[in-house]
PDB file of N, CA and C in Angstrom:
ATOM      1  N   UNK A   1      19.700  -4.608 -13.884  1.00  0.00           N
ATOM      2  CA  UNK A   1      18.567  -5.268 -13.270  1.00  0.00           C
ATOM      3  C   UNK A   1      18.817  -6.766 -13.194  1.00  0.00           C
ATOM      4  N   UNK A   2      19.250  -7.537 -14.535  1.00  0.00           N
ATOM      5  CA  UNK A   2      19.433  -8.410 -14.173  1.00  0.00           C
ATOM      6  C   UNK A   2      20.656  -9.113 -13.474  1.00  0.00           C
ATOM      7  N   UNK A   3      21.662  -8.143 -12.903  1.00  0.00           N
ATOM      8  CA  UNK A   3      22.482  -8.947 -12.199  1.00  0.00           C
ATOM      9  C   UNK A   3      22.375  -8.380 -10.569  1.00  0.00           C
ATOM     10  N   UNK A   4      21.393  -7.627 -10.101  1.00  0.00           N
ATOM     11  CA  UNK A   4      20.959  -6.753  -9.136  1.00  0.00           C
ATOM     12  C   UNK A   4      19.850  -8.470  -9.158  1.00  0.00           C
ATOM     13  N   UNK A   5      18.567  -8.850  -9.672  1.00  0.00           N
ATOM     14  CA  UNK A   5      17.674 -10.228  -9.415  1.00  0.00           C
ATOM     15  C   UNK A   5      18.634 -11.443  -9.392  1.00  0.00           C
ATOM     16  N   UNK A   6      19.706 -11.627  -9.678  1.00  0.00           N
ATOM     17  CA  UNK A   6      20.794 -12.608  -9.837  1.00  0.00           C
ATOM     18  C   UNK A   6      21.312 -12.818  -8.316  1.00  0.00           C
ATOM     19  N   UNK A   7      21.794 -11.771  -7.890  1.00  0.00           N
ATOM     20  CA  UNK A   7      22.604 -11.943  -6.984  1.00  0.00           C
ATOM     21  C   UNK A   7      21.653 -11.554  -5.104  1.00  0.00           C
ATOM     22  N   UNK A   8      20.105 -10.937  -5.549  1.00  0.00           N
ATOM     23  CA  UNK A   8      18.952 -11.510  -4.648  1.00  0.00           C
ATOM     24  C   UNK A   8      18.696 -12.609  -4.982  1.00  0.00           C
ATOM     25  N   UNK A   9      18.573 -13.605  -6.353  1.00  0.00           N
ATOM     26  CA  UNK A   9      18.085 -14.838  -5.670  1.00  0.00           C
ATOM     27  C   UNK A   9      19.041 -16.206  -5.093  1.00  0.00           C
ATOM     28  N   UNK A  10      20.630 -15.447  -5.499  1.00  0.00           N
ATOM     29  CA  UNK A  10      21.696 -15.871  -4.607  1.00  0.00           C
ATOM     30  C   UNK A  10      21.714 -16.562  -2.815  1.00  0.00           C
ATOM     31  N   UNK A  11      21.521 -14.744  -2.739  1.00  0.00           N
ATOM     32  CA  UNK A  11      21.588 -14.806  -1.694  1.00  0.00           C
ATOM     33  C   UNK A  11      20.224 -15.006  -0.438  1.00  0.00           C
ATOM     34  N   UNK A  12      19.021 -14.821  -0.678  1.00  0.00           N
ATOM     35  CA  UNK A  12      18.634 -14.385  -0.375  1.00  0.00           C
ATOM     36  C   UNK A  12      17.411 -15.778   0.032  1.00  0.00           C
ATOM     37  N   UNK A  13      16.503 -15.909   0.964  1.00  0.00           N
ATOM     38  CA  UNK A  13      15.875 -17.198   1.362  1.00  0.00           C
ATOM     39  C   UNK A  13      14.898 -16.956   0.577  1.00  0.00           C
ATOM     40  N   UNK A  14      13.703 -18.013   0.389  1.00  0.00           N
ATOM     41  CA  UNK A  14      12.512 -17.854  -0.057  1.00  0.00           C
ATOM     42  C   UNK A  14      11.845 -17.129   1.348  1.00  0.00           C
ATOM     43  N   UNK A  15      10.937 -16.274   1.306  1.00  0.00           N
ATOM     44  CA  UNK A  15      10.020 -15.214   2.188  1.00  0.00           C
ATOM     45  C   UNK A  15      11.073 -13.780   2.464  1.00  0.00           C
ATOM     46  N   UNK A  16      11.988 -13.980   2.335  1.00  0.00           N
ATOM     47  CA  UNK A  16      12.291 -12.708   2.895  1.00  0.00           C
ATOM     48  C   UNK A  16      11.775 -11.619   1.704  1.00  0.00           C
ATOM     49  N   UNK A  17      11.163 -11.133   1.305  1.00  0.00           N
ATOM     50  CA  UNK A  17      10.062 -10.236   0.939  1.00  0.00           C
ATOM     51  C   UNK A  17       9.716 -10.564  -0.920  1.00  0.00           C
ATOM     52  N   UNK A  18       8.956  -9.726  -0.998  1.00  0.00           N
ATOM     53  CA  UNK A  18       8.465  -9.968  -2.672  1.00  0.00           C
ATOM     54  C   UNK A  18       9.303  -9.141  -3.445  1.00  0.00           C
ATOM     55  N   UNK A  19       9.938  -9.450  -4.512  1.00  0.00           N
ATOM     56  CA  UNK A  19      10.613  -8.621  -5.623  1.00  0.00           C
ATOM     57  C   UNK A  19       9.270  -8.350  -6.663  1.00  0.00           C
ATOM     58  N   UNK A  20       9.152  -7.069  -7.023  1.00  0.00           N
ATOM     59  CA  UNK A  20       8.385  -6.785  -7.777  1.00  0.00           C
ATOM     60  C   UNK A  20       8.846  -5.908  -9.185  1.00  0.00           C
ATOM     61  N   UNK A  21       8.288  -6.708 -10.548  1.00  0.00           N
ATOM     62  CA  UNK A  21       9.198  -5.895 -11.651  1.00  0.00           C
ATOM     63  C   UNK A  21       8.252  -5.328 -12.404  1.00  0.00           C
ATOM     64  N   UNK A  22       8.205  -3.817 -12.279  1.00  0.00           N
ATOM     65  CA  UNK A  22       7.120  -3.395 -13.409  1.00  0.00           C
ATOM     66  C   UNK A  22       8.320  -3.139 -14.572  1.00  0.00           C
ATOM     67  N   UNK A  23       8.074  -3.322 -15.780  1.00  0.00           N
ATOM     68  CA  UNK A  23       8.518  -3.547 -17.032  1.00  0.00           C
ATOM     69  C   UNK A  23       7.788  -3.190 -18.027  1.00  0.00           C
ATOM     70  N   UNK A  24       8.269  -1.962 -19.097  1.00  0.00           N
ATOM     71  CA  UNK A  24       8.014  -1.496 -20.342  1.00  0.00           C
ATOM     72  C   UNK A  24       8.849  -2.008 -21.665  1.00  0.00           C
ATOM     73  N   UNK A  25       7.799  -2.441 -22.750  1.00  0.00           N
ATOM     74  CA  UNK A  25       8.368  -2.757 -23.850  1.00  0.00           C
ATOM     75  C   UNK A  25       7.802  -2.568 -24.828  1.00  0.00           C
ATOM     76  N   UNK A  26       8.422  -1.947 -26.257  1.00  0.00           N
ATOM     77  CA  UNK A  26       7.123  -1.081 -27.280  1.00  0.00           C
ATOM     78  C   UNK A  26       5.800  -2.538 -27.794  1.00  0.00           C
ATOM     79  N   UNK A  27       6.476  -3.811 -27.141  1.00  0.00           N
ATOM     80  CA  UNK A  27       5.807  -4.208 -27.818  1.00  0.00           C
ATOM     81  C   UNK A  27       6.048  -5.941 -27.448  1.00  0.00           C
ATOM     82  N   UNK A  28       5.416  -6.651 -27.293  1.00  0.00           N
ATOM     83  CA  UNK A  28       5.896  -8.635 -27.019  1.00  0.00           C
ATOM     84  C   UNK A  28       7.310  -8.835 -28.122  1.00  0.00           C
ATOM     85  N   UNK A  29       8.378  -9.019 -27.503  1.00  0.00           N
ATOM     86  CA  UNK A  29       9.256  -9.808 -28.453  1.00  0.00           C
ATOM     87  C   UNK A  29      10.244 -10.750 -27.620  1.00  0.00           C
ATOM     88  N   UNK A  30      10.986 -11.117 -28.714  1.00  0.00           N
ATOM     89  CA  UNK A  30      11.972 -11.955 -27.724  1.00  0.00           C
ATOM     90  C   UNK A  30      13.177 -11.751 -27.188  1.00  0.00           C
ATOM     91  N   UNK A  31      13.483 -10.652 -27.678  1.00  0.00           N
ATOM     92  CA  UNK A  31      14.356 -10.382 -27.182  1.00  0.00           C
ATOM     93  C   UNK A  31      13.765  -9.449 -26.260  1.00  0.00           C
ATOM     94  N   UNK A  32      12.966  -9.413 -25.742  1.00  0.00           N
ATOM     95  CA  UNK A  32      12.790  -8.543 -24.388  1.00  0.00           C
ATOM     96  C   UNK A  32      13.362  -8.813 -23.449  1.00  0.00           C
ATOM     97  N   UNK A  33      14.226  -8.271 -22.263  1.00  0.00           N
ATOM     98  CA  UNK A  33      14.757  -7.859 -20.715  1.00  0.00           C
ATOM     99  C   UNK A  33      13.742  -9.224 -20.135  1.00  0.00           C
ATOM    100  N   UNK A  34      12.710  -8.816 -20.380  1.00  0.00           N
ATOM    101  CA  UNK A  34      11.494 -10.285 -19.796  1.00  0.00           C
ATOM    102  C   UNK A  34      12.108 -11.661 -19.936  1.00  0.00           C
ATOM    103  N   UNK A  35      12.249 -11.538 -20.802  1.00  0.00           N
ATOM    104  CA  UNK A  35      12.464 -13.065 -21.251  1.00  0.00           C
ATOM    105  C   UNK A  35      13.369 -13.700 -19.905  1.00  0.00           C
ATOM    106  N   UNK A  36      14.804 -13.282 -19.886  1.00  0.00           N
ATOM    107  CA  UNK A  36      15.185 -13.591 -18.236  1.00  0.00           C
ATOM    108  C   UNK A  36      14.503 -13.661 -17.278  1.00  0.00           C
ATOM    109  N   UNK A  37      13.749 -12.516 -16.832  1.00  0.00           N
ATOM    110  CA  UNK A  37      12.853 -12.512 -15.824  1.00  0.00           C
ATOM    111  C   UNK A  37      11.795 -13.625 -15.310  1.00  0.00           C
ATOM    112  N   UNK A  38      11.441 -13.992 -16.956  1.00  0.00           N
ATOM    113  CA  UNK A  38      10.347 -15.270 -17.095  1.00  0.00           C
ATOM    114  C   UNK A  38      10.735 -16.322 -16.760  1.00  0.00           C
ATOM    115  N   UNK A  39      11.747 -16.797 -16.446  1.00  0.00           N
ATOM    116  CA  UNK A  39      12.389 -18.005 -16.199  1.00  0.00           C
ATOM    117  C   UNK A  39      12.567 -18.291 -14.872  1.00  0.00           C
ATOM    118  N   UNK A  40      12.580 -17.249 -14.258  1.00  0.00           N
ATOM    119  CA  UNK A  40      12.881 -17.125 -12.782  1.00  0.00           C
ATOM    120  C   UNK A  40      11.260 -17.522 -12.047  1.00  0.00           C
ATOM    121  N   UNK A  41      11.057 -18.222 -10.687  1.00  0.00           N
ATOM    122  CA  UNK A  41       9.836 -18.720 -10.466  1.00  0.00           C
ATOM    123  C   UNK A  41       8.959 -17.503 -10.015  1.00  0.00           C
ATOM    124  N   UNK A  42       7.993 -17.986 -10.140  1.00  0.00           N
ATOM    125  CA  UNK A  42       6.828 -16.993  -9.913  1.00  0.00           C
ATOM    126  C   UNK A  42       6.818 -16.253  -8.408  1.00  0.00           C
ATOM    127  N   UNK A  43       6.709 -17.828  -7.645  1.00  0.00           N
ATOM    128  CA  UNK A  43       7.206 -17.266  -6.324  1.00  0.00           C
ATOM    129  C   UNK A  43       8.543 -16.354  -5.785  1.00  0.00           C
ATOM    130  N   UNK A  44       9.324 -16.137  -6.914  1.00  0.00           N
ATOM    131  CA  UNK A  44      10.666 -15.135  -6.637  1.00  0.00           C
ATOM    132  C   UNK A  44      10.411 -13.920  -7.019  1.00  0.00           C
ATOM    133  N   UNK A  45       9.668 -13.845  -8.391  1.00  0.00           N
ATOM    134  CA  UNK A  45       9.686 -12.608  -8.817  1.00  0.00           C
ATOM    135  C   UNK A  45       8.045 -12.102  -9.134  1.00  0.00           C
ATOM    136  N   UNK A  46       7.543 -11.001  -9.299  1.00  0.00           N
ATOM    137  CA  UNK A  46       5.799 -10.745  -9.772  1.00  0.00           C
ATOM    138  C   UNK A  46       6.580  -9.885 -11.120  1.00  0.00           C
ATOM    139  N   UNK A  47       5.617 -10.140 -12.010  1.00  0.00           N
ATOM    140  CA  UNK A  47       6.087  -9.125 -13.086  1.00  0.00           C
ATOM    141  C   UNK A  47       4.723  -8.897 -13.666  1.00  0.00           C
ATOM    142  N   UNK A  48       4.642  -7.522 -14.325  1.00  0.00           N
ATOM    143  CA  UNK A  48       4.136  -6.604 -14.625  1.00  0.00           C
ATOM    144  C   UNK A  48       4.388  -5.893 -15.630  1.00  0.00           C
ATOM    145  N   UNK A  49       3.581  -6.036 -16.948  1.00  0.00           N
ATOM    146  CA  UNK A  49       4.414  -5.585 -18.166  1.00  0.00           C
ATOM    147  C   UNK A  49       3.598  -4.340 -18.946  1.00  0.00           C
ATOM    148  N   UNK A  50       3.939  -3.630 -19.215  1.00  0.00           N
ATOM    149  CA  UNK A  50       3.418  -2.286 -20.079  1.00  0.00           C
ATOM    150  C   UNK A  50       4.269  -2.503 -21.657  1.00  0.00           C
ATOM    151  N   UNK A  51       3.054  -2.874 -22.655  1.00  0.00           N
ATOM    152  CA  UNK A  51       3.393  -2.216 -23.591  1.00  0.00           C
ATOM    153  C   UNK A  51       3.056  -1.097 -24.037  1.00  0.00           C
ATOM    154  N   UNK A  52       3.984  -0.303 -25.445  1.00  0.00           N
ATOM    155  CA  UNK A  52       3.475   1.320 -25.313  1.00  0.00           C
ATOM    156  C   UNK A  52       3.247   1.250 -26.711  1.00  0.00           C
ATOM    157  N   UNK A  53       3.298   0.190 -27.430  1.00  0.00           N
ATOM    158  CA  UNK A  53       3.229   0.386 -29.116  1.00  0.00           C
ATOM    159  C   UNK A  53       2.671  -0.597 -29.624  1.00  0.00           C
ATOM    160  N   UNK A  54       1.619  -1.297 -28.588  1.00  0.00           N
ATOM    161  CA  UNK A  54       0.813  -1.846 -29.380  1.00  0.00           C
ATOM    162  C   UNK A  54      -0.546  -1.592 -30.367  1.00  0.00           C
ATOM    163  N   UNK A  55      -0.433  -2.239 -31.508  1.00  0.00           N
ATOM    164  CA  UNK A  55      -1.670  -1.576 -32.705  1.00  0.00           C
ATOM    165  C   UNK A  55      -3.188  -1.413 -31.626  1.00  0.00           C
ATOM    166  N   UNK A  56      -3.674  -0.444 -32.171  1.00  0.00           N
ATOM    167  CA  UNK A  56      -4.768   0.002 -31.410  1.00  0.00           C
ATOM    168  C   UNK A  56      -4.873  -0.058 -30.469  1.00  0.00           C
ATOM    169  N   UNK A  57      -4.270   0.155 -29.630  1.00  0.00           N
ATOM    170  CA  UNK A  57      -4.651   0.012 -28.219  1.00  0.00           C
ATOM    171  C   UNK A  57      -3.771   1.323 -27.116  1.00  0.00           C
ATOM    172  N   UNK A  58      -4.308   1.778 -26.498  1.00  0.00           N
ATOM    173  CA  UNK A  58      -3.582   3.380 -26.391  1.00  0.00           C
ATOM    174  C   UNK A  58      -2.124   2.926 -25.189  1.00  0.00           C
ATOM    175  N   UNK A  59      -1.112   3.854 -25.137  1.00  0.00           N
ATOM    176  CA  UNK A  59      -0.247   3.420 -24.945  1.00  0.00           C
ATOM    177  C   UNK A  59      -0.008   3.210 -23.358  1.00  0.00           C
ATOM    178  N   UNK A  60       0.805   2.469 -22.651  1.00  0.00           N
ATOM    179  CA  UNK A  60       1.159   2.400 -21.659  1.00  0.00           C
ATOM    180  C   UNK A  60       2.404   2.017 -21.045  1.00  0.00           C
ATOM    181  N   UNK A  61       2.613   2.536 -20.447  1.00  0.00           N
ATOM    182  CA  UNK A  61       3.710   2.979 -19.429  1.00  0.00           C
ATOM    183  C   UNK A  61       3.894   2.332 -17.656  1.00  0.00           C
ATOM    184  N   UNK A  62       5.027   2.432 -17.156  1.00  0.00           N
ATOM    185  CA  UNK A  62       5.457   1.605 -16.115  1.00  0.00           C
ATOM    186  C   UNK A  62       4.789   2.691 -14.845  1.00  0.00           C
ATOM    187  N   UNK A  63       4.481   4.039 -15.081  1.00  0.00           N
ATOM    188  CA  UNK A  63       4.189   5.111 -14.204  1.00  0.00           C
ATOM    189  C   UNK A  63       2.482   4.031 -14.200  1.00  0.00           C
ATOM    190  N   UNK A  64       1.649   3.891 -15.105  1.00  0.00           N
ATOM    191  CA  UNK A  64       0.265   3.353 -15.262  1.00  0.00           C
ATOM    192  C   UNK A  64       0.456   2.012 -14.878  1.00  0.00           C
ATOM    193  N   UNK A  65       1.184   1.487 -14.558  1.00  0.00           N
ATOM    194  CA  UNK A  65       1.155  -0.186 -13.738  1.00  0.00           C
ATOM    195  C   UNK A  65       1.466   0.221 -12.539  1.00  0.00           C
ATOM    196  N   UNK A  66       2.309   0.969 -12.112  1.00  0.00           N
ATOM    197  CA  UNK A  66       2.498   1.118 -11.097  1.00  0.00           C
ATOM    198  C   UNK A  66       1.217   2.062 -10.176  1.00  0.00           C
ATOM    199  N   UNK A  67       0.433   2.876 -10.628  1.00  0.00           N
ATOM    200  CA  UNK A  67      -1.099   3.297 -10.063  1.00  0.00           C
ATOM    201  C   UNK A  67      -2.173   2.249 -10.198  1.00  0.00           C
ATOM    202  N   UNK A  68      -2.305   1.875 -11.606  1.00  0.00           N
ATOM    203  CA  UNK A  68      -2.631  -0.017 -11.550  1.00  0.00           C
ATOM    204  C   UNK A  68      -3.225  -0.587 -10.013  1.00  0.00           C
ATOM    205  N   UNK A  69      -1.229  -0.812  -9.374  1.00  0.00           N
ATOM    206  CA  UNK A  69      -0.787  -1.985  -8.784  1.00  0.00           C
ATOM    207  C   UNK A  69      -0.670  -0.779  -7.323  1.00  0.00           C
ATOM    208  N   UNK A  70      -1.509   0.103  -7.249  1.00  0.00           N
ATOM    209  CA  UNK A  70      -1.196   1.479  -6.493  1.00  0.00           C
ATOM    210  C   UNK A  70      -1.302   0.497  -5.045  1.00  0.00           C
ATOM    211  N   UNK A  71      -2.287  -0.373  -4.560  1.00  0.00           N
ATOM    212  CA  UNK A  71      -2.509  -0.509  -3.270  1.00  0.00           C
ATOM    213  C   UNK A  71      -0.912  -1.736  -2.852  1.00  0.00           C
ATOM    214  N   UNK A  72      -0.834  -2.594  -3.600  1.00  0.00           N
ATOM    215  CA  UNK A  72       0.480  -2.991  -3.614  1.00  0.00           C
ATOM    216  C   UNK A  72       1.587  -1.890  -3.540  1.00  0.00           C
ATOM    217  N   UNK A  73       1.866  -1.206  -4.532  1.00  0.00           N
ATOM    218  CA  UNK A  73       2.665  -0.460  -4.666  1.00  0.00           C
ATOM    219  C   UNK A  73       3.153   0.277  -2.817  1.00  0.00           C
ATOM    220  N   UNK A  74       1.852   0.910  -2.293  1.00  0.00           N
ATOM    221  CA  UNK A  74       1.642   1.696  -1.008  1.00  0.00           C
ATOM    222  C   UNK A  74       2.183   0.479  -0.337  1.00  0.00           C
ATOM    223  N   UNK A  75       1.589  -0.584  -0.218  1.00  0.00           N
ATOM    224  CA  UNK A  75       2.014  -1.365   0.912  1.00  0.00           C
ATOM    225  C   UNK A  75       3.621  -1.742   0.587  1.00  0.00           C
ATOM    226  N   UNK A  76       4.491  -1.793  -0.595  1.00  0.00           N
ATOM    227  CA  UNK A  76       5.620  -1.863  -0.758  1.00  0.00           C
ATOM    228  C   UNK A  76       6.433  -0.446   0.272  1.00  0.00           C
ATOM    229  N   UNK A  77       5.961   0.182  -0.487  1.00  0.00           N
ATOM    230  CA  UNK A  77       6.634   1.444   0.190  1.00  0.00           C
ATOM    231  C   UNK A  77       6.712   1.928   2.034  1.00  0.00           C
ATOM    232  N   UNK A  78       5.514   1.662   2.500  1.00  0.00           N
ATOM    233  CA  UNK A  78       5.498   1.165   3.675  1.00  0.00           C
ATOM    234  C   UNK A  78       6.726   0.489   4.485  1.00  0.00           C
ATOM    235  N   UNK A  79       7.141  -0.651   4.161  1.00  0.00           N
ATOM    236  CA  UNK A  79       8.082  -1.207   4.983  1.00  0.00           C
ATOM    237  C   UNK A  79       9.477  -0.347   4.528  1.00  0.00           C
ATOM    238  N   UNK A  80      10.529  -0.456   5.691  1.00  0.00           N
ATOM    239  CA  UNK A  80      11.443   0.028   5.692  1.00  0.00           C
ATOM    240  C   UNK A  80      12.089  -0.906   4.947  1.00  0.00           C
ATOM    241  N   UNK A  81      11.813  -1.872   5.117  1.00  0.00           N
ATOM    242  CA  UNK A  81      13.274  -3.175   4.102  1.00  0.00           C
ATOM    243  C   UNK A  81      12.927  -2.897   2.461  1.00  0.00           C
ATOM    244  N   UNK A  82      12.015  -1.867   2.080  1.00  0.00           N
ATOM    245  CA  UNK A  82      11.785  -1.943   0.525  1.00  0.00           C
ATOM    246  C   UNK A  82      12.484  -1.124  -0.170  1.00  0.00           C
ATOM    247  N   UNK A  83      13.423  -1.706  -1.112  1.00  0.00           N
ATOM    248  CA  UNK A  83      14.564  -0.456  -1.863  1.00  0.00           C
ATOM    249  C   UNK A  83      14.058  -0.530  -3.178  1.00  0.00           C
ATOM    250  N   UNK A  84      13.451   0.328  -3.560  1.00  0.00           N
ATOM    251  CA  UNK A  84      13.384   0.626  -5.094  1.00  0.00           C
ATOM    252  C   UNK A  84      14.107   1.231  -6.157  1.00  0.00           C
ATOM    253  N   UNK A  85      14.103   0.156  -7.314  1.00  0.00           N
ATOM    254  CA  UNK A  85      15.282  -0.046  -7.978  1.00  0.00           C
ATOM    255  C   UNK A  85      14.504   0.450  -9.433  1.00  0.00           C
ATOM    256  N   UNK A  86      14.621   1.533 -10.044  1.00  0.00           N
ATOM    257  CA  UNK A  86      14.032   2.774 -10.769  1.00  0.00           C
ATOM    258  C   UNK A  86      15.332   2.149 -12.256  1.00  0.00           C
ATOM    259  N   UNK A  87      14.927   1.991 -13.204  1.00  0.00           N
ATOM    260  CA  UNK A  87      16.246   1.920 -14.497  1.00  0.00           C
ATOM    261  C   UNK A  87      14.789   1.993 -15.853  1.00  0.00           C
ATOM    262  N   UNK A  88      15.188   3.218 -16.397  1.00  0.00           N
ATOM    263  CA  UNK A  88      15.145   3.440 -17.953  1.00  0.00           C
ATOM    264  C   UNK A  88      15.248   5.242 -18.209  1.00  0.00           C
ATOM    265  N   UNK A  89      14.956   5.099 -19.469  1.00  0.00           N
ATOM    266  CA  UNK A  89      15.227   7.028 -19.564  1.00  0.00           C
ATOM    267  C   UNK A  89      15.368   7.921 -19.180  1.00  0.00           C
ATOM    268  N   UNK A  90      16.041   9.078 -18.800  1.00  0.00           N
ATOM    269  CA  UNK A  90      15.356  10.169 -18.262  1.00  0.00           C
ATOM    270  C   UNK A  90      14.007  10.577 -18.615  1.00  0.00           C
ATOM    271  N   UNK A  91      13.479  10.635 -19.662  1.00  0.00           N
ATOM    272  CA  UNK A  91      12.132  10.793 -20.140  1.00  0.00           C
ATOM    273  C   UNK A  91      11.301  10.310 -19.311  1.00  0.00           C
ATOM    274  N   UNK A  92      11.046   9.444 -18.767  1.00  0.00           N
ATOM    275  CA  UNK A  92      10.649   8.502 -17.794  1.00  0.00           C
ATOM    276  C   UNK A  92      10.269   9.225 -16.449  1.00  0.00           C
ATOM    277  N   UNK A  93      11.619   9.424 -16.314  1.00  0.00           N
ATOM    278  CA  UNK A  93      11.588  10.432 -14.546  1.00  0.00           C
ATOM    279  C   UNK A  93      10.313  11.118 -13.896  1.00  0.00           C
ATOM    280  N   UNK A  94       9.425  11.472 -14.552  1.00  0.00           N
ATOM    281  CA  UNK A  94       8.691  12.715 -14.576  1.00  0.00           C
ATOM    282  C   UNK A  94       7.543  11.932 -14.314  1.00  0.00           C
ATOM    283  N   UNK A  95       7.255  11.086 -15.104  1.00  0.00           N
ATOM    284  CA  UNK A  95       5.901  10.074 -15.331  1.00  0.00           C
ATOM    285  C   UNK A  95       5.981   8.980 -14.132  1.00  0.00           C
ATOM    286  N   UNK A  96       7.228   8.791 -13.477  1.00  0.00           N
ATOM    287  CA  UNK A  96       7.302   7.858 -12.606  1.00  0.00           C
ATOM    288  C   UNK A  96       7.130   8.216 -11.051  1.00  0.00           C
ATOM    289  N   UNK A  97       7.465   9.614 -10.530  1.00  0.00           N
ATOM    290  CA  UNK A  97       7.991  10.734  -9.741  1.00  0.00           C
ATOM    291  C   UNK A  97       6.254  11.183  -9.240  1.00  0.00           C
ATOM    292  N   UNK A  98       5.398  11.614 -10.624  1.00  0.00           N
ATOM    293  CA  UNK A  98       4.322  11.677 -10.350  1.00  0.00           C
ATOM    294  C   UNK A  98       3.686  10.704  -9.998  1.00  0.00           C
ATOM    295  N   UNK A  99       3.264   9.478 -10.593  1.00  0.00           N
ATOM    296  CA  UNK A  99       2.869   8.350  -9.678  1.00  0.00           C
ATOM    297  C   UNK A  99       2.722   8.101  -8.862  1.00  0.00           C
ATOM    298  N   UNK A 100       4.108   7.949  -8.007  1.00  0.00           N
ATOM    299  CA  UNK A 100       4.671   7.720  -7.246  1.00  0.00           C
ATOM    300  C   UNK A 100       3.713   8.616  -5.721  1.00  0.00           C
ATOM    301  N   UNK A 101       3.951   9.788  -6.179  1.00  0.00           N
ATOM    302  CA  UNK A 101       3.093  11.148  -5.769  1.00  0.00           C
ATOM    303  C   UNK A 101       1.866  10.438  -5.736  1.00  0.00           C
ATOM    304  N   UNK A 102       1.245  10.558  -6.179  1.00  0.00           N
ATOM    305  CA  UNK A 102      -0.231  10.011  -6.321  1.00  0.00           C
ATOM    306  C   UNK A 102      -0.382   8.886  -5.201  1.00  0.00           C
ATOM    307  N   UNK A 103       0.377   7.948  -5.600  1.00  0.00           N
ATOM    308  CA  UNK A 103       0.501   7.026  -4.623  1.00  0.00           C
ATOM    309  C   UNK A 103       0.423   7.203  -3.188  1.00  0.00           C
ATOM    310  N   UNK A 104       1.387   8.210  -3.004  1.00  0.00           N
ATOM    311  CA  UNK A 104       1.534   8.232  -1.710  1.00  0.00           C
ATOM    312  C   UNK A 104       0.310   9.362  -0.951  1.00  0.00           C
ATOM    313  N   UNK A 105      -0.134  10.411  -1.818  1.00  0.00           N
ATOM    314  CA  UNK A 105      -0.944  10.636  -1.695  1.00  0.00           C
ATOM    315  C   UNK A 105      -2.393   9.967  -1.115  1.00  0.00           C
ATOM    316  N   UNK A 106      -3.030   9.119  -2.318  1.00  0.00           N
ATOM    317  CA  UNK A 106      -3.707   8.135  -1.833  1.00  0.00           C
ATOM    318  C   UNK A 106      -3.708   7.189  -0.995  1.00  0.00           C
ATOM    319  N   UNK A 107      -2.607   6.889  -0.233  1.00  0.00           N
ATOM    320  CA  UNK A 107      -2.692   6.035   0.769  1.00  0.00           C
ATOM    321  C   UNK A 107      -1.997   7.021   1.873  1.00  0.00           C
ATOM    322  N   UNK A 108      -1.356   8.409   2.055  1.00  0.00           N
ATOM    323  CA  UNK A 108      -1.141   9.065   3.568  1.00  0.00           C
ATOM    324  C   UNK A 108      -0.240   8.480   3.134  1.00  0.00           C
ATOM    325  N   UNK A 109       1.126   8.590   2.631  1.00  0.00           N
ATOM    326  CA  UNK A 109       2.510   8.103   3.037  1.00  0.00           C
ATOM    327  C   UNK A 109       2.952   8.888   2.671  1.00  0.00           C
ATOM    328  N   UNK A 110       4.165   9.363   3.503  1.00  0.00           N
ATOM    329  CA  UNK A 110       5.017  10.242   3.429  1.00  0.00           C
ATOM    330  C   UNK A 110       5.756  10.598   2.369  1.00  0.00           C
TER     331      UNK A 110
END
């Protein structure tokens, strides 16, 4: 991921479309994947964070930001220039796949 956002903000102008990062982590630290991400300007990147292990609070997942962020999400999917770039577990697959479903569901997309 991060050398896939490296080498878009290389190349790539300011407007030619929105990069969007939904992101899971059991929990705020510093060594989180984020931390790179955070550095990069707002206007380059949107981020979107799920923790799944925080005390009291029930858990969440990148499949639940992404229904969240569902009307974004639809209008991402929509354009032909949008490549989605999917990285963590197989465990994952299932929870993301359905979403996704839902998504497209709710907005008529194919």
């Amino acid at each position: 991921m991060r050398a896939m956002t490296e080498r878009r903000r290389r190349l790539t102008k300011t407007g030619d479309g929105p990069l969007v990062l939904f992101f899971r982590c059991s929990y705020p630290c510093r060594n989180c994947l984020l931390r790179s991400a955070s550095t990069l300007p707002k206007k380059f990147i949107e981020t979107h964070l799920a923790f799944s292990r925080l005390p009291n609070q029930p858990k969440h997942y990148v499949q639940d930001l992404m229904i969240q962020k569902s009307d974004q999400t639809a209008e991402m999917l929509r354009s032909e220039h949008t490549h989605l770039y999917i990285c963590g577990l197989k465990a994952m697959e299932d929870g993301v796949m359905n979403a996704l479903q839902q998504i497209c569901a709710r907005h008529e997309l194919d």
